[in-house]
Protein backbone atom coordinates (compact mmCIF):
# COMPACT_ATOMS: atom_id res chain seq x y z
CA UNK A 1 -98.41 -15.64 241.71
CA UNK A 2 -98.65 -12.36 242.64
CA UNK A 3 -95.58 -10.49 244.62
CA UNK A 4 -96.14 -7.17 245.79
CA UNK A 5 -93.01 -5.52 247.94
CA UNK A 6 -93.25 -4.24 251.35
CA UNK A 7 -94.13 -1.02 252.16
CA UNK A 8 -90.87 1.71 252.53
CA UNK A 9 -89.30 1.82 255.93
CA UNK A 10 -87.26 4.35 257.59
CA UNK A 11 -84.08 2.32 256.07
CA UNK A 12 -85.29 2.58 252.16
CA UNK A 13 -85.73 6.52 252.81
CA UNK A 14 -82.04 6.64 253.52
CA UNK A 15 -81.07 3.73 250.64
CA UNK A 16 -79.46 1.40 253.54
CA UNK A 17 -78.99 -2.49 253.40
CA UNK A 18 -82.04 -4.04 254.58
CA UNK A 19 -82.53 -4.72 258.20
CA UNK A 20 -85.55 -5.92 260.07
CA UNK A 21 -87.73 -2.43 260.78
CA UNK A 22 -91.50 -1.66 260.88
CA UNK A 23 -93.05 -0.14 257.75
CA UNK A 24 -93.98 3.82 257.22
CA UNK A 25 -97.41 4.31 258.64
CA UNK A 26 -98.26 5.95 255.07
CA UNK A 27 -96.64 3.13 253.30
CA UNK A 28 -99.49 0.71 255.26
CA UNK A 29 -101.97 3.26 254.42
CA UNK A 30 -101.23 2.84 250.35
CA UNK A 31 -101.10 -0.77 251.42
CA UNK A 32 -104.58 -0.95 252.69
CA UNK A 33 -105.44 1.23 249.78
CA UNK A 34 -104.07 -1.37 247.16
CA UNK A 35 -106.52 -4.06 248.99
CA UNK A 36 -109.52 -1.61 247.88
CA UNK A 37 -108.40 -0.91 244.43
CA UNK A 38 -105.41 -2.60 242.49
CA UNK A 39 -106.00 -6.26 243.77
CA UNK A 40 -108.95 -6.20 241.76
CA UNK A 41 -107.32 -5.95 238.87
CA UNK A 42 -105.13 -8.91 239.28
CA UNK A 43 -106.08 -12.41 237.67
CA UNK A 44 -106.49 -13.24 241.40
CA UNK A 45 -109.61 -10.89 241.77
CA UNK A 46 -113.13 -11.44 241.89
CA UNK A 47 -115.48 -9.10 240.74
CA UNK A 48 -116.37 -7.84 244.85
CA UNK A 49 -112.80 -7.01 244.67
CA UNK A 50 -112.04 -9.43 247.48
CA UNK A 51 -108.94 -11.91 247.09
CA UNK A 52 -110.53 -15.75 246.41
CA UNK A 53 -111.41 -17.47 249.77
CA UNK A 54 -108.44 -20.15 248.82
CA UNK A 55 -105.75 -17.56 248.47
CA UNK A 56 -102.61 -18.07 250.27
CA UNK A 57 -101.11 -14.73 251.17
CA UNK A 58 -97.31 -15.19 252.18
CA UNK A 59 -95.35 -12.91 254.21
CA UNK A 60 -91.47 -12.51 254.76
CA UNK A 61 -90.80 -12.45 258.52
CA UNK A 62 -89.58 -9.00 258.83
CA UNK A 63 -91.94 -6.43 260.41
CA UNK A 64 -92.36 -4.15 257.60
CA UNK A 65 -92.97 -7.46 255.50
CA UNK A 66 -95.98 -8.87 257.50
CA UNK A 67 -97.35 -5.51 258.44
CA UNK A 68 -97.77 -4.85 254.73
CA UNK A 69 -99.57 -8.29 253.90
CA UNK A 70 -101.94 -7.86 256.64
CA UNK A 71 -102.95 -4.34 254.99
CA UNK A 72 -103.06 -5.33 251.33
CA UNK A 73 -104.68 -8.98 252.00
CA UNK A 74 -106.66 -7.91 255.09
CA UNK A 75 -105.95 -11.70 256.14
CA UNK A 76 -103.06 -13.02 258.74
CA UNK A 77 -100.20 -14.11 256.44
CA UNK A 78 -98.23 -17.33 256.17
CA UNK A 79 -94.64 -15.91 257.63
CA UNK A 80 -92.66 -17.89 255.21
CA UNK A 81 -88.84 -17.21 255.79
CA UNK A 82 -87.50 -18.64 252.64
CA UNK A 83 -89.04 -14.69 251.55
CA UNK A 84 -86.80 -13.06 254.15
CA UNK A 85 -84.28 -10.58 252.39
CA UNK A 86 -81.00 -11.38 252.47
CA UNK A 87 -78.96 -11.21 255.57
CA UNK A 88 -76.18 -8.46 254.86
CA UNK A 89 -74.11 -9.06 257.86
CA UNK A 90 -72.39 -5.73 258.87
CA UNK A 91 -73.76 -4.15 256.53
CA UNK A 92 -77.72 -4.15 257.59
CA UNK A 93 -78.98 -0.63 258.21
CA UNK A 94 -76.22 1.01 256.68
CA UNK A 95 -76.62 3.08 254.10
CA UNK A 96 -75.42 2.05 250.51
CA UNK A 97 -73.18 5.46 250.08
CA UNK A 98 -71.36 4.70 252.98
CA UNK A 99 -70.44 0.94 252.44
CA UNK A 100 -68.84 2.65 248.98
CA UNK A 101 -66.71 4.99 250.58
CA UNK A 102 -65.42 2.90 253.18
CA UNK A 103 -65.36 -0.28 252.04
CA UNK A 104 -65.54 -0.06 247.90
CA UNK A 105 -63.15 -3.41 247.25
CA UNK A 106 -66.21 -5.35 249.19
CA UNK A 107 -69.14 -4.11 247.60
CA UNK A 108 -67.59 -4.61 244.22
CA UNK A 109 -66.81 -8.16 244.74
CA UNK A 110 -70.93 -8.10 245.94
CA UNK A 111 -71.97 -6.36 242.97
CA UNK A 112 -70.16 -8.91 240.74
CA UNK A 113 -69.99 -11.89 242.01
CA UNK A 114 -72.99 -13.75 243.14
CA UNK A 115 -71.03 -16.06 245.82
CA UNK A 116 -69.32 -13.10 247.47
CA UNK A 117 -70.70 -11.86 251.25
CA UNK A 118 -67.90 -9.43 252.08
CA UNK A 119 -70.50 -8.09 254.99
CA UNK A 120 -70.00 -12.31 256.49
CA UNK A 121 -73.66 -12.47 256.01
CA UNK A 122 -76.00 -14.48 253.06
CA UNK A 123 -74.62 -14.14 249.54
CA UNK A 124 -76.98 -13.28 246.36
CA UNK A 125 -76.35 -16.82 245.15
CA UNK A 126 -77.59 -18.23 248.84
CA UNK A 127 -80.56 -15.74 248.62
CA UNK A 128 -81.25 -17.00 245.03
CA UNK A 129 -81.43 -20.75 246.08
CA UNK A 130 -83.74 -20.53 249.05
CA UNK A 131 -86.27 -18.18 246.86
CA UNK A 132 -86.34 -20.52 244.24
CA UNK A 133 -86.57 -23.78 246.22
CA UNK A 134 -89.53 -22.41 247.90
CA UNK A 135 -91.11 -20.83 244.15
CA UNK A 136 -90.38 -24.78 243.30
CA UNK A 137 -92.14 -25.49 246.38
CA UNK A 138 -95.44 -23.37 245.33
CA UNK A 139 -95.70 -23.87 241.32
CA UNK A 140 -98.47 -25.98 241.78
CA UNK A 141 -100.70 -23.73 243.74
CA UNK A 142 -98.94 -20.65 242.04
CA UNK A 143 -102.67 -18.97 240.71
CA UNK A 144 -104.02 -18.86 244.09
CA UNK A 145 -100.59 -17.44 245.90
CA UNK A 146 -99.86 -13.81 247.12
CA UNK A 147 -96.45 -12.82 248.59
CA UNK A 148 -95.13 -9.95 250.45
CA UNK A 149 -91.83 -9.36 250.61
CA UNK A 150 -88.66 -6.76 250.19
CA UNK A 151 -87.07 -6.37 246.75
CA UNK A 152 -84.19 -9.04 247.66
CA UNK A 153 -86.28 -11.60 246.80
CA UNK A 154 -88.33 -10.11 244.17
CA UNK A 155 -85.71 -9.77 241.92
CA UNK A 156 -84.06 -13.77 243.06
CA UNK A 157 -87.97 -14.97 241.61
CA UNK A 158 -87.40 -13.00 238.69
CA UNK A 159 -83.60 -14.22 238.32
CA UNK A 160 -84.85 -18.01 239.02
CA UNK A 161 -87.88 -17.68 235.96
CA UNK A 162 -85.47 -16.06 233.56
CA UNK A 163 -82.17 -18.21 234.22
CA UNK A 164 -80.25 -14.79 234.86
CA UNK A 165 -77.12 -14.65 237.30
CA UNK A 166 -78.14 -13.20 240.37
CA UNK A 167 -75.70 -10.18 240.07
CA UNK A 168 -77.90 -9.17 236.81
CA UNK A 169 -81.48 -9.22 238.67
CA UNK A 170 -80.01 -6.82 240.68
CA UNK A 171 -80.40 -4.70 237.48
CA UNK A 172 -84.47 -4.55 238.30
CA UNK A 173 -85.81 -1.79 240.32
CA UNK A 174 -88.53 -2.82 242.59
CA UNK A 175 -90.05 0.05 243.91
CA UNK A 176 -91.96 -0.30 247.70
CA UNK A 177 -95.87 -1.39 246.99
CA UNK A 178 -94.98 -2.58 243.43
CA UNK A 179 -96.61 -6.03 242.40
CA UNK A 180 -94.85 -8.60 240.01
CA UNK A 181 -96.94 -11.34 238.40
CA UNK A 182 -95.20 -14.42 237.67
CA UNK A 183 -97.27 -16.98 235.91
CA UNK A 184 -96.60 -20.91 236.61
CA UNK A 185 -96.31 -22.65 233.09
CA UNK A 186 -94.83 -26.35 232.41
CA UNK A 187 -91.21 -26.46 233.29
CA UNK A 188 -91.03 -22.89 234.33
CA UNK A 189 -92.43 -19.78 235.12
CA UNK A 190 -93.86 -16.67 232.77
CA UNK A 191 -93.63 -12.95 233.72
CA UNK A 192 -96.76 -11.35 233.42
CA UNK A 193 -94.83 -7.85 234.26
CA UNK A 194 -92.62 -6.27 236.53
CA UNK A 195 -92.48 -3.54 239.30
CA UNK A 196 -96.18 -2.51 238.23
CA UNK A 197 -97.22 0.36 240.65
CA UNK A 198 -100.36 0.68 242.59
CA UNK A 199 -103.12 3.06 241.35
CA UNK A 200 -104.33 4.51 243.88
């Protein structure tokens, strides 16, 4: 399984909280680029560096999400909301700096423990579950399945394959266009890498 994260957005420029926004135009530009280039380096390649004709390419259902898999599949993804990032309540759009300085006894219960939503939104644990049901829900097929989504749920896939708390996936920087390979093996999943970033 291949997951690549969305494209930047006006909101990573400024380190917010995720919220629902559109992807930089240059960010869908790379995007289109990786479709020429890096995808056919992946084990999901052929060698006329088109994806294989039973692919599944999976989108979250934010703008910037779908957006992003149309340019780096150039196929109409599955919108697959179990990929959405997590809702952060009143704290969507907001940038990470600020949420520190004026509410610091809330983000520290976030950052350390994974059943706290201090914003009233989705907690990391909540985010964790419904990422790894639906990983569960694709093991079978996992060789043939691409998925697009923000770095929320990137790092809850990684948490789910290496039994980590979700607080300590938060540890992995996922940078916008990277891809992470997880491999489907009996009982589990193997990483193949991590935050890999596009040559382009």
């Amino acid at each position: 399984m291949l997951i690549i994260r969305q494209a930047g957005t006006p909101g990573t420029r400024r380190a917010c909280f995720p919220a629902p926004e559109d992807a930089d135009p240059s960010g869908l530009a790379q995007a289109a680029a990786l479709r020429r280039t890096d995808l056919a380096r992946t084990d999901l390649a052929r060698t006329d560096l088109a994806l294989p004709d039973d692919a599944v390419v999976f989108a979250a259902p934010w703008p910037a999400a779908v957006a992003t898999a149309r340019a780096a599949s150039g196929r109409e993804p599955v919108v697959a909301g179990a990929l959405a990032e997590a809702d952060y309540g009143t704290w969507a759009g907001r940038p990470f700096a600020e949420i520190a300085e004026t509410e610091p006894e809330g983000l520290g219960a976030w950052l350390t423990d994974p059943d706290a939503a201090p914003h009233g939104g989705e907690s990391l644990s909540e985010l964790g579950a419904r990422v790894a049901a639906w990983l569960e829900s694709v093991h079978a097929d996992a060789a043939r399945v691409v998925a697009v989504c923000d770095a929320g749920p990137v790092r809850a896939a990684l948490a789910h394959a290496l039994g980590l708390p979700a607080t300590r996936a938060a540890l992995f920087d996922i940078a916008p266009l990277s891809r992470t390979e997880l491999a489907a093996r009996h009982g589990g999943w193997r990483i193949a890498y991590v935050n890999r970033k596009a040559a382009l």
